[in-house]
C-alpha atoms as a PDB file:
ATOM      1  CA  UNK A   1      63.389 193.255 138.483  1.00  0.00           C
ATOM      2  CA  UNK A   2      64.697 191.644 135.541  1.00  0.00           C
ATOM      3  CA  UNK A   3      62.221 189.152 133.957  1.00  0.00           C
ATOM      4  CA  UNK A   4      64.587 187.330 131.392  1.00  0.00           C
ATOM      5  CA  UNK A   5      68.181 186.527 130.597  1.00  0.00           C
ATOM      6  CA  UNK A   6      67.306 188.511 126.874  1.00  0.00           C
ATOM      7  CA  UNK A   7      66.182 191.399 129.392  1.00  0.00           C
ATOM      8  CA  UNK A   8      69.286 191.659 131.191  1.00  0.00           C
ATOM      9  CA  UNK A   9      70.669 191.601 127.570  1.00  0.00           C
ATOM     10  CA  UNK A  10      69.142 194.438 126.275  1.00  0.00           C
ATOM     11  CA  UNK A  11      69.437 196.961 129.188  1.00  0.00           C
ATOM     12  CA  UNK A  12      73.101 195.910 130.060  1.00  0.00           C
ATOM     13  CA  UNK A  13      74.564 195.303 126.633  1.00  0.00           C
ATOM     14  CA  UNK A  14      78.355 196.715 128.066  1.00  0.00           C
ATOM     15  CA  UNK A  15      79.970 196.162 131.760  1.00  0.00           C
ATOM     16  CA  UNK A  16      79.847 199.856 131.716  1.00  0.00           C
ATOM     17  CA  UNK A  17      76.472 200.410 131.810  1.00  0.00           C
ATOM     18  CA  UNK A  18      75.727 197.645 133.924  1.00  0.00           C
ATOM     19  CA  UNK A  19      77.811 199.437 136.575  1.00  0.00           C
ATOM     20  CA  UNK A  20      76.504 202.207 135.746  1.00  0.00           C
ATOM     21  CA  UNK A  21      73.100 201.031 136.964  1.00  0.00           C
ATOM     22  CA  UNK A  22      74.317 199.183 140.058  1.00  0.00           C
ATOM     23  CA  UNK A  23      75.495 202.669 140.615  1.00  0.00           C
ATOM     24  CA  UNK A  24      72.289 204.487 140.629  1.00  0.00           C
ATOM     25  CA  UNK A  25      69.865 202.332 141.077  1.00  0.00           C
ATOM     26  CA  UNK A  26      68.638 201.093 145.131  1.00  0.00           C
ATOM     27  CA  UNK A  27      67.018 198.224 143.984  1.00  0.00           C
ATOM     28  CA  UNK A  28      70.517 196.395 142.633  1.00  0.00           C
ATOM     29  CA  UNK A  29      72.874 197.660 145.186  1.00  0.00           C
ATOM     30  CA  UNK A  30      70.065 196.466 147.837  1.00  0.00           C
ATOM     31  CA  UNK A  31      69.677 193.153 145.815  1.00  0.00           C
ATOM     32  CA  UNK A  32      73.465 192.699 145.816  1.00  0.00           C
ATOM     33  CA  UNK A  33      74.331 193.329 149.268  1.00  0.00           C
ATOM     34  CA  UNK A  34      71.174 191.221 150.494  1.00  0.00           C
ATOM     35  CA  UNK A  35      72.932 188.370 147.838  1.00  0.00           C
ATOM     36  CA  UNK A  36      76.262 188.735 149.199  1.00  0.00           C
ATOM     37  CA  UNK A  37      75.268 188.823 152.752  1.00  0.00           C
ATOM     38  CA  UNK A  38      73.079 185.284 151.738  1.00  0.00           C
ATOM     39  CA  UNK A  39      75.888 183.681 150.102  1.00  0.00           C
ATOM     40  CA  UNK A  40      78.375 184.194 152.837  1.00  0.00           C
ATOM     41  CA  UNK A  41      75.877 182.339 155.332  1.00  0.00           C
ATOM     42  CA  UNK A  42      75.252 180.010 152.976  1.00  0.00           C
ATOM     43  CA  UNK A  43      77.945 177.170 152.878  1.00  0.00           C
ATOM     44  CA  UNK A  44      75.978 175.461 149.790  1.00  0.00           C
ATOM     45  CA  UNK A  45      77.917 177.996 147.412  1.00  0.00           C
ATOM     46  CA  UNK A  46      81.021 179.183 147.094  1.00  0.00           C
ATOM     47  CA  UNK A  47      80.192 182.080 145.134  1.00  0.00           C
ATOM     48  CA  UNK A  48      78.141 183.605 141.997  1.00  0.00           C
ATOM     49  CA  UNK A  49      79.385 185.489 139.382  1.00  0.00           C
ATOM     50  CA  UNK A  50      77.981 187.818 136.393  1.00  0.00           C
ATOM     51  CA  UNK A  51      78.777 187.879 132.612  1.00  0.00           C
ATOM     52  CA  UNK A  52      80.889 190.777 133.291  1.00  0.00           C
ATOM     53  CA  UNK A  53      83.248 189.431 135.383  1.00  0.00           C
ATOM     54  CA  UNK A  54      86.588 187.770 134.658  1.00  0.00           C
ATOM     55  CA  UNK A  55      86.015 184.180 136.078  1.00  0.00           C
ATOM     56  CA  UNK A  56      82.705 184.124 134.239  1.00  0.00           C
ATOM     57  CA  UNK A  57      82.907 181.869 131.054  1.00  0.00           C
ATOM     58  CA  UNK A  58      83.224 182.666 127.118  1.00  0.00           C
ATOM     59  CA  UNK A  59      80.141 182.314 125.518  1.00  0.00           C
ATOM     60  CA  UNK A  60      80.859 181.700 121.889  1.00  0.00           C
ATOM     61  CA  UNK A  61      80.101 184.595 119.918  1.00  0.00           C
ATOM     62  CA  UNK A  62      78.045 181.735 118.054  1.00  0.00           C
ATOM     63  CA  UNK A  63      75.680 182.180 120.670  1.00  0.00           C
ATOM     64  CA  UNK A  64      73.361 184.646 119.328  1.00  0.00           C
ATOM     65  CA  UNK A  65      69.736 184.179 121.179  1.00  0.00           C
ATOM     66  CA  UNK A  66      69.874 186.882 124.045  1.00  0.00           C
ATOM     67  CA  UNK A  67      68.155 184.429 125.754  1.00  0.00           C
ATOM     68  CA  UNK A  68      70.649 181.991 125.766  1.00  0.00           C
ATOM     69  CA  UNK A  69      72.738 183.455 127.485  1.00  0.00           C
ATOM     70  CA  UNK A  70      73.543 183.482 130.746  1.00  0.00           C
ATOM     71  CA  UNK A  71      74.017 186.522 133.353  1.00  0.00           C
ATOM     72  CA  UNK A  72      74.545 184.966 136.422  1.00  0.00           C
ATOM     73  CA  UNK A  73      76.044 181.558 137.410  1.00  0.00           C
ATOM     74  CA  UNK A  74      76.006 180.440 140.943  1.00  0.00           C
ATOM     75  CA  UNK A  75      78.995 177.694 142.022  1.00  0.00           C
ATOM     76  CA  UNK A  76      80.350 175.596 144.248  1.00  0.00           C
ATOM     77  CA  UNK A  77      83.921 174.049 143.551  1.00  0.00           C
ATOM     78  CA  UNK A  78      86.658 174.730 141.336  1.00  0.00           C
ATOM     79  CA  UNK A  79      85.567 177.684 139.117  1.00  0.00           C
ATOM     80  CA  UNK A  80      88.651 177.500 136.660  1.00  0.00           C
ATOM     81  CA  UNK A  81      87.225 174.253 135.327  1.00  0.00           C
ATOM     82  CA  UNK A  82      85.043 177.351 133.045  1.00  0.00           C
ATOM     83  CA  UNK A  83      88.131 178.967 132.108  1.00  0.00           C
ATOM     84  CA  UNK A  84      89.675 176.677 129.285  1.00  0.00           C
ATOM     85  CA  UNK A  85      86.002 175.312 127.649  1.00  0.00           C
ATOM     86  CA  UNK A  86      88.290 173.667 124.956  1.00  0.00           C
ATOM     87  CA  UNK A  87      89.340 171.362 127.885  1.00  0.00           C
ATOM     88  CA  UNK A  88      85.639 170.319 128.464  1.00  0.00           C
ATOM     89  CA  UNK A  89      83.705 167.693 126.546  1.00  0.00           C
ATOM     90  CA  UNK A  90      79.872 167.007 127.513  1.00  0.00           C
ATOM     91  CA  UNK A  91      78.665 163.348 127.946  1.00  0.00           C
ATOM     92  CA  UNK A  92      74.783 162.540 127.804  1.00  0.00           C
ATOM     93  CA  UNK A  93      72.050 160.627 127.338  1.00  0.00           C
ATOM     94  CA  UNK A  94      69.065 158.961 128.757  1.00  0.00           C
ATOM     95  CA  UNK A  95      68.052 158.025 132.288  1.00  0.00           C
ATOM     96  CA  UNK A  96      68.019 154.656 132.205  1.00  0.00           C
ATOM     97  CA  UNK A  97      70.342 152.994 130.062  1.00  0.00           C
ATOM     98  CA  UNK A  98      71.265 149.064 129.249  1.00  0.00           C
ATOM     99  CA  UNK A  99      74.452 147.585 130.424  1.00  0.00           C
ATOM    100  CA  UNK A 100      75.707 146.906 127.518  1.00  0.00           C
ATOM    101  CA  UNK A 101      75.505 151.067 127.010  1.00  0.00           C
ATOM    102  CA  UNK A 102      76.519 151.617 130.075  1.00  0.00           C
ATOM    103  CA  UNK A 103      79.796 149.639 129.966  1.00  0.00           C
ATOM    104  CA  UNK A 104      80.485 151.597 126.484  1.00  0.00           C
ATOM    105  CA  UNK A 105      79.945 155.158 128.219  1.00  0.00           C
ATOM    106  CA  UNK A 106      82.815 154.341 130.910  1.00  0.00           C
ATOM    107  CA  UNK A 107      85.256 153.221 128.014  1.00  0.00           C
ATOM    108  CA  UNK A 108      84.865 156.756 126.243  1.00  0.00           C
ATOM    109  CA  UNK A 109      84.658 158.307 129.741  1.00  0.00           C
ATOM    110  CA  UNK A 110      88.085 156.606 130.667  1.00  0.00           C
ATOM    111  CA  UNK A 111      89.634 157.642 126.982  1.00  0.00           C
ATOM    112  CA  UNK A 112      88.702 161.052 127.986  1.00  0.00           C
ATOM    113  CA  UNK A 113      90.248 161.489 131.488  1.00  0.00           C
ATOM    114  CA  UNK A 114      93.355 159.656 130.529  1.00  0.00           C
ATOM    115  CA  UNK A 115      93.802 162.863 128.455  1.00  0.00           C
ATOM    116  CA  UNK A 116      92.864 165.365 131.055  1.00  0.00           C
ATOM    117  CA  UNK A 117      89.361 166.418 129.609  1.00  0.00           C
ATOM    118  CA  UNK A 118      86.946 167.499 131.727  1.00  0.00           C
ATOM    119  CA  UNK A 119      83.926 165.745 131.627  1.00  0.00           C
ATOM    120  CA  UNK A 120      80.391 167.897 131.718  1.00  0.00           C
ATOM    121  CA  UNK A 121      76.946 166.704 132.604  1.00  0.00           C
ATOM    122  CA  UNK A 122      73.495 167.102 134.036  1.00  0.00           C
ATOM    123  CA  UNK A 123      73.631 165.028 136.891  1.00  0.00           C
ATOM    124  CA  UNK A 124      71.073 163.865 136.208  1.00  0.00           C
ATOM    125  CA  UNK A 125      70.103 159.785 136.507  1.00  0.00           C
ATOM    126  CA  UNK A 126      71.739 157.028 134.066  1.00  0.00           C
ATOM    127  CA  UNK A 127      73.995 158.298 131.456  1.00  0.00           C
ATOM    128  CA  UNK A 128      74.804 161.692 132.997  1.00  0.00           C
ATOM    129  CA  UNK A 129      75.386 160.231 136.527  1.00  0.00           C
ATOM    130  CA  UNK A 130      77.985 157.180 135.126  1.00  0.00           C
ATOM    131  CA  UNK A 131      79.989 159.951 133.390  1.00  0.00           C
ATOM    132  CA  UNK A 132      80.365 161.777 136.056  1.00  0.00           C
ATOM    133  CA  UNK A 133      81.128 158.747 138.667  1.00  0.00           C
ATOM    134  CA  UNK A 134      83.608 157.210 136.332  1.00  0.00           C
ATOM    135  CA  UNK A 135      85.237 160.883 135.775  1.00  0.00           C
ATOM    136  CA  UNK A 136      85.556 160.792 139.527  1.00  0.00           C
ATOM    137  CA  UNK A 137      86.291 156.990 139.884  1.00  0.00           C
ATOM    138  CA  UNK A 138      89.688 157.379 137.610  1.00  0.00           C
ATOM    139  CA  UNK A 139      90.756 160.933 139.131  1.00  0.00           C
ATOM    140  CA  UNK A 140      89.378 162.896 136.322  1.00  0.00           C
ATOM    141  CA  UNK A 141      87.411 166.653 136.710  1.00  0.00           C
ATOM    142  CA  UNK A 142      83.696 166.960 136.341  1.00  0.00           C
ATOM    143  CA  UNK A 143      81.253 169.964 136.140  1.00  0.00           C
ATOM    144  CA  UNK A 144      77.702 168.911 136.286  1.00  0.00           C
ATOM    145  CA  UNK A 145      75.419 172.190 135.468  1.00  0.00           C
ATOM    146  CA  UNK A 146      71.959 171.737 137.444  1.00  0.00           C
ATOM    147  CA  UNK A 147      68.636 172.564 136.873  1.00  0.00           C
ATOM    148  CA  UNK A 148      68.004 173.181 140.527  1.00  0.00           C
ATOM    149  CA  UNK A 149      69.426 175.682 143.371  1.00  0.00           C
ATOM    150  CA  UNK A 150      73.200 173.946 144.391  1.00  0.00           C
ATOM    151  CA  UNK A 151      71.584 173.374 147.521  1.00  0.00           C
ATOM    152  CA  UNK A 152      68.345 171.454 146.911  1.00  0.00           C
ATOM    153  CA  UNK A 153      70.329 169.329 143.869  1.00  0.00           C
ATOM    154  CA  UNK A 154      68.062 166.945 141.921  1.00  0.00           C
ATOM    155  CA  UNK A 155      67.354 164.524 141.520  1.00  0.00           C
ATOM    156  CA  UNK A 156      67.607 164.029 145.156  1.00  0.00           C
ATOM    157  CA  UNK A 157      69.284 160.994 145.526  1.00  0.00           C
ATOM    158  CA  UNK A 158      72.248 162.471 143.606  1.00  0.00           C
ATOM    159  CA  UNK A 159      73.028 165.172 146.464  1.00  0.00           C
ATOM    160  CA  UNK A 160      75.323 162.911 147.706  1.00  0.00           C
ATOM    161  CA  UNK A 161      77.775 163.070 144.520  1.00  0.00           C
ATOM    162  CA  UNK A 162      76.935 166.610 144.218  1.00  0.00           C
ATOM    163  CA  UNK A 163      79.274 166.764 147.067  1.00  0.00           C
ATOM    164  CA  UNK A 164      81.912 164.347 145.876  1.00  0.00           C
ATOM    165  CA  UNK A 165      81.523 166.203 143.078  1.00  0.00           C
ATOM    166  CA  UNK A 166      83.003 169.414 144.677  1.00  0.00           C
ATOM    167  CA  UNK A 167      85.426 167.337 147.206  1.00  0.00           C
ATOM    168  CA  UNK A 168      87.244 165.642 143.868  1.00  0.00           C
ATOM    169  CA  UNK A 169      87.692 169.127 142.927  1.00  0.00           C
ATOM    170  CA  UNK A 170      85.172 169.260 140.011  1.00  0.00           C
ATOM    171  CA  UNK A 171      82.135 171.919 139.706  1.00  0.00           C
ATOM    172  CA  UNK A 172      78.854 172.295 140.406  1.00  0.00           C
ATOM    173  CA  UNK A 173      76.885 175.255 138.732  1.00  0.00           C
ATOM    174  CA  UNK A 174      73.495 176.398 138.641  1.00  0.00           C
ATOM    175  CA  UNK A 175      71.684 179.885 137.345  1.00  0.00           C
ATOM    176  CA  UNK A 176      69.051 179.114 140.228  1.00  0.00           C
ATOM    177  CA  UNK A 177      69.354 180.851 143.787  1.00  0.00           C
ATOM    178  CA  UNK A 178      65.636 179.885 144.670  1.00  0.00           C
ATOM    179  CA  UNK A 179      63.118 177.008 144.238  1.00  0.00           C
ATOM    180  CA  UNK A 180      60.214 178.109 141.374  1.00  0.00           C
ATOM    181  CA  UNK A 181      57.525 179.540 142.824  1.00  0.00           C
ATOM    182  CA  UNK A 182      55.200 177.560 140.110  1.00  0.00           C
ATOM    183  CA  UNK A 183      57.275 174.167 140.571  1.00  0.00           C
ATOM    184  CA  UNK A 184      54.629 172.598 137.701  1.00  0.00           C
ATOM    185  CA  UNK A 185      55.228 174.868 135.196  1.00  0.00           C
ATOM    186  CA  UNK A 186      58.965 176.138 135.914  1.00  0.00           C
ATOM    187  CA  UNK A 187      60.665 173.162 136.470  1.00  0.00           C
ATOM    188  CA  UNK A 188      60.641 171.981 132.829  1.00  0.00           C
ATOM    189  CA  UNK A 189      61.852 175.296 131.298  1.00  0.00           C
ATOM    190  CA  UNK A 190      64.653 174.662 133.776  1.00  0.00           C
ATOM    191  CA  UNK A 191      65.838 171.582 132.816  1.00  0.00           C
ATOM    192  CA  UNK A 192      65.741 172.329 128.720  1.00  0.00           C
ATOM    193  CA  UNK A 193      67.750 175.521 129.964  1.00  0.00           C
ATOM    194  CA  UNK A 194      70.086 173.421 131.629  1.00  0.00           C
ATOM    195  CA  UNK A 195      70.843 171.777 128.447  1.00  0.00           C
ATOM    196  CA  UNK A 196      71.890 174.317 126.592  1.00  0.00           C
ATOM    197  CA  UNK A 197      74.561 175.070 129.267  1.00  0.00           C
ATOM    198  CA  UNK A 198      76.282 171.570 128.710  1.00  0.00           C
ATOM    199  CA  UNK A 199      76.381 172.541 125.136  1.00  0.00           C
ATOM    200  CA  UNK A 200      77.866 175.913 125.939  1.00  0.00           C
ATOM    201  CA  UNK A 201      80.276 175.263 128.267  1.00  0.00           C
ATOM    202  CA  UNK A 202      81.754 172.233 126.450  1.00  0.00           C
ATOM    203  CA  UNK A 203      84.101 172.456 122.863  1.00  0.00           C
ATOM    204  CA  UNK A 204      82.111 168.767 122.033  1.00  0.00           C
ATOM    205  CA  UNK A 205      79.037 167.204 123.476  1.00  0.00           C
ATOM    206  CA  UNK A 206      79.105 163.326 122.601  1.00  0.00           C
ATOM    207  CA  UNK A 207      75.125 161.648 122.555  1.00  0.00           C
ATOM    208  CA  UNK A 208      75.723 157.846 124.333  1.00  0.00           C
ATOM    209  CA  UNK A 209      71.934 157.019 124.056  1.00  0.00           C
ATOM    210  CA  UNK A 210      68.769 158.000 123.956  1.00  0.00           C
ATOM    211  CA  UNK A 211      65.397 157.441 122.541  1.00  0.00           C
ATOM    212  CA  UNK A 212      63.245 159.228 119.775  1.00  0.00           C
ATOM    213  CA  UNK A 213      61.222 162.073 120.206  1.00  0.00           C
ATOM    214  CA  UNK A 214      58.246 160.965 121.853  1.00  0.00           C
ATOM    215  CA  UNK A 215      59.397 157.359 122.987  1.00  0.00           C
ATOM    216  CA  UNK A 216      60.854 158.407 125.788  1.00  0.00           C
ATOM    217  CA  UNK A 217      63.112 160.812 124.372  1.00  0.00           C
ATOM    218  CA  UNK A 218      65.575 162.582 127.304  1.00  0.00           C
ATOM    219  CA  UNK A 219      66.772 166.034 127.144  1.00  0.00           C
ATOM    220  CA  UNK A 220      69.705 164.789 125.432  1.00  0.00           C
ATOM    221  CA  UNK A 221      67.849 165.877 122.012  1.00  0.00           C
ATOM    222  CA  UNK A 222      67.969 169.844 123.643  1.00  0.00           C
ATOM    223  CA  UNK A 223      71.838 169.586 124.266  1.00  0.00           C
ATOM    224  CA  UNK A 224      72.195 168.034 120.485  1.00  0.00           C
ATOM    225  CA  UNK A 225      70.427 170.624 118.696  1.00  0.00           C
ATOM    226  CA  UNK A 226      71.907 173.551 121.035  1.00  0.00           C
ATOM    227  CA  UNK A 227      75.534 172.342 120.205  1.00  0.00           C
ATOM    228  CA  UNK A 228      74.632 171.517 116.221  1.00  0.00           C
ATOM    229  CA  UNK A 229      73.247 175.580 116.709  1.00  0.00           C
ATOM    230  CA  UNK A 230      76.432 176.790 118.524  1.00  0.00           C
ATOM    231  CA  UNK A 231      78.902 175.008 115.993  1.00  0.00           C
ATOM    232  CA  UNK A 232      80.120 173.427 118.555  1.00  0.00           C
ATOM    233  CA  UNK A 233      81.503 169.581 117.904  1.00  0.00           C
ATOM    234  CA  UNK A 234      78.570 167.273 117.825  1.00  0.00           C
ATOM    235  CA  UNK A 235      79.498 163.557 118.222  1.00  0.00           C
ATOM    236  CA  UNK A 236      77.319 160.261 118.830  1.00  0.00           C
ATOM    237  CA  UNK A 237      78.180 156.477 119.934  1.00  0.00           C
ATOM    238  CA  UNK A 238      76.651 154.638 116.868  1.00  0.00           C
ATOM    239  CA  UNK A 239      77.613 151.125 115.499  1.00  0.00           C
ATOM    240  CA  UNK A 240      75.284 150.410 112.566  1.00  0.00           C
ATOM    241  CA  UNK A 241      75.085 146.952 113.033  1.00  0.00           C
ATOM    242  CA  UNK A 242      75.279 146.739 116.686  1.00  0.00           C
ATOM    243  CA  UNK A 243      72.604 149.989 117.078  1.00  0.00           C
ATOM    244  CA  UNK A 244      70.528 150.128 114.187  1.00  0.00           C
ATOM    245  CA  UNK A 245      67.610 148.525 115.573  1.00  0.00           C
ATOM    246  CA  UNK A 246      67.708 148.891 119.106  1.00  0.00           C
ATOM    247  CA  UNK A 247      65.399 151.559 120.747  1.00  0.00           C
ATOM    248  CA  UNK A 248      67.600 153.119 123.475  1.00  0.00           C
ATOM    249  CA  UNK A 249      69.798 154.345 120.464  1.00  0.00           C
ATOM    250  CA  UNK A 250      67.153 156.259 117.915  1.00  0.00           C
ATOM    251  CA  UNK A 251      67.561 159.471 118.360  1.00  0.00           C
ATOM    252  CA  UNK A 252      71.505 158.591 118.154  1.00  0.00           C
ATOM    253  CA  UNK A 253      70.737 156.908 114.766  1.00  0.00           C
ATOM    254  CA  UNK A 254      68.633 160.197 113.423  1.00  0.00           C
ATOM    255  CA  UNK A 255      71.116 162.274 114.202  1.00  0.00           C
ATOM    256  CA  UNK A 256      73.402 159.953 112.396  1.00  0.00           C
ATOM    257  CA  UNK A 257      70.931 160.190 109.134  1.00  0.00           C
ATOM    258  CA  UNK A 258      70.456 163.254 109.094  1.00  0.00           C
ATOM    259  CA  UNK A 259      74.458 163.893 108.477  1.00  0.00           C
ATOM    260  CA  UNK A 260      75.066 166.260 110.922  1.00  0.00           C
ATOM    261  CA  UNK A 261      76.909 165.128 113.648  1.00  0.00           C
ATOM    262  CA  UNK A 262      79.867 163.137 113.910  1.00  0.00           C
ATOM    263  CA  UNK A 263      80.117 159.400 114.763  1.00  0.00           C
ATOM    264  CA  UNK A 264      82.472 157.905 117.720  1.00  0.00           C
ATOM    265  CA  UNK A 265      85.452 155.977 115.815  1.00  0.00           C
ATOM    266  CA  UNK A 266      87.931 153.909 117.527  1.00  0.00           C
ATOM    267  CA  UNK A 267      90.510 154.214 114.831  1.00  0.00           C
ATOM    268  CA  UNK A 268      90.972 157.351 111.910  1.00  0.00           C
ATOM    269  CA  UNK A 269      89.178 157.029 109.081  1.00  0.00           C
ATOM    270  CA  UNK A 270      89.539 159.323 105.819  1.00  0.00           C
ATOM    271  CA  UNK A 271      85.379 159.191 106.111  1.00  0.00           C
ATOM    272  CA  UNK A 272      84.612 163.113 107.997  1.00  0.00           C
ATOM    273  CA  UNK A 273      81.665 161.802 109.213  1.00  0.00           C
ATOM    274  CA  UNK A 274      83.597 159.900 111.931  1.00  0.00           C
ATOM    275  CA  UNK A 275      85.966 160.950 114.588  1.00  0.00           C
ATOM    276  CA  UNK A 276      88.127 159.765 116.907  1.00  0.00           C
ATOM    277  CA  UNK A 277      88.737 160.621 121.102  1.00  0.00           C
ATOM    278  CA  UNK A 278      92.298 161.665 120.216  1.00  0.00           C
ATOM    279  CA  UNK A 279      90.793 164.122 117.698  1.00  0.00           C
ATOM    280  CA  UNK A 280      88.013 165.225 119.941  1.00  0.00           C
ATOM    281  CA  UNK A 281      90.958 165.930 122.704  1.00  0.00           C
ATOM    282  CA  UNK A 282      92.861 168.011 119.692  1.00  0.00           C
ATOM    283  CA  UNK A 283      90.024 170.162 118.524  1.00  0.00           C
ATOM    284  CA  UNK A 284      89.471 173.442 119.656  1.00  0.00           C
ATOM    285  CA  UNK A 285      87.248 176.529 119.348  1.00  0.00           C
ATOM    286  CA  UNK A 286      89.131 179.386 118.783  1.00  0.00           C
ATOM    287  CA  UNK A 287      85.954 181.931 119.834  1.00  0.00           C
ATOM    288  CA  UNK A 288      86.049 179.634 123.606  1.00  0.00           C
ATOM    289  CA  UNK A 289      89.766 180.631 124.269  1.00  0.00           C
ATOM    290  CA  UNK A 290      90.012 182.986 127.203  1.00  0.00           C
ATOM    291  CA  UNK A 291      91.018 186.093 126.984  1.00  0.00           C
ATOM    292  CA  UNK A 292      93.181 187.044 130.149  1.00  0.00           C
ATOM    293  CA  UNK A 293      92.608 190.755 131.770  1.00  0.00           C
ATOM    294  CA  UNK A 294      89.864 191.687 129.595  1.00  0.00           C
ATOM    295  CA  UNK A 295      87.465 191.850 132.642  1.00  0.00           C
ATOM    296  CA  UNK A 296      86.837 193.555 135.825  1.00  0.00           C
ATOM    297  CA  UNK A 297      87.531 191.597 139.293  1.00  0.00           C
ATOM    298  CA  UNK A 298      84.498 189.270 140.571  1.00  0.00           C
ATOM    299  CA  UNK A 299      81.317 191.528 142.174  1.00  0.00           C
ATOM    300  CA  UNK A 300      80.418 189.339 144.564  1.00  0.00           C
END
């Protein structure tokens, strides 16, 4: 019925008329009571929610491809983790980082939680997965946005934090209610779309590692460039001398040359081209603050 988040976009471009056409038309008041009816059955999800209503998240007005932006969000957790985005800081990177990286990501992981941010990922396997494990492991918040339904989570073998996931009180989302029905062709689009969500729903999106385009190159790269486009804060983990000629860390080092992101400091520097946890934990967006009462109460 509607073939494209920059569909929905165009014919529902004000809550008004979007109620306005659940309303009149059979074929959305049949789709959301078949929904509702699924969702109560369904003890996967805790509940879905549209752009219209008031848990649903800012998008930045910085946002400005319809179709970026999302209409529906399915969830299963704590769903005030997407109220205060300039709480939330993204962590990603490749799937199968060295332990030397490795033991780097949990030291910015455990900088973060010690000051209450909330840590946002794919779930996906090696740098995604160790943020949100050491999130969990030092009693810290995580929302990992999937590219799958919440209850068929991939990669597989990750259903099992999935749930800790939601027991530790963090967040699972997904905009998926049902597999693709052309697995080969879908599933790809779904996990660049994915990407963009960790760069929406996060004030800063920090790069641990990941390869070049072409060498192996994760979809790390997707969540960079969506960030960079939302003008949201757009940090890597770089030491020249440590990371200048190791693989793992070339797209981090393009990024870096190319003078457009922000490089992980341990200390201030007068240098803008570096920045510290402490100021990552002060910045904030002012188009992600919430605005309380401004929406109507939850559909489903």
């Amino acid at each position: 019925m509607i073939p494209s988040r920059a569909q929905f976009h165009k014919l529902y471009n004000s809550e008004a008329s979007f109620l306005s056409a659940i309303e009149g038309d059979t074929r959305v008041t049949n789709m959301v009571s078949q929904l509702t009816k699924e969702i109560e059955a369904n003890t996967a999800l805790d509940g879905v929610i549209c752009i219209f209503d008031q848990d649903f998240p800012v998008i930045n007005s910085t946002v400005k491809a319809k179709g970026d932006r999302p209409y529906l969000l399915f969830y299963k957790g704590d769903i005030s983790l997407l109220h205060h985005l300039n709480n939330n800081v993204a962590v990603i990177g490749h799937t199968s980082p060295s332990e030397n990286i490795q033991k780097r990501e949990r030291k910015i992981i455990s900088q973060l939680v010690k000051k209450q941010q909330v840590i946002v990922s794919g779930l996906a396997k090696g740098c995604d997965v160790i943020a949100h494990e050491e999130c969990m492991r030092l009693g810290g918040k995580t929302i990992a946005i999937l590219p799958s339904s919440i209850n068929e989570v991939l990669p597989k073998e990750h259903a099992e934090r999935a749930k800790q996931i939601v027991e530790t009180g963090g967040l699972l989302i997904s905009e998926y209610y049902a597999p693709p029905s052309n697995p080969r062709f879908e599933m790809a689009k779904r996990f660049i779309d994915r990407d963009r969500l960790q760069a929406m729903f996060a004030k800063a999106v920090i790069l641990i590692a990941s390869y070049a385009v072409h060498k192996g190159d994760s979809g790390a790269r997707h969540a960079m460039n969506k960030a960079l486009k939302y003008k949201h804060q757009t940090c890597v983990m770089y030491d020249e001398k440590r990371d200048s000629d190791v693989d793992e860390m070339e797209l981090n080092k393009q990024f870096v040359e190319a003078g457009n992101v922000k490089v992980l400091a341990k200390a201030a520097r007068k240098n803008p081209a570096f920045i510290t946890i402490d100021e990552i934990v002060k910045y904030r967006i002012s188009t992600l603050e919430r605005v309380t009462g401004s929406k109507q109460d939850n559909l489903f």
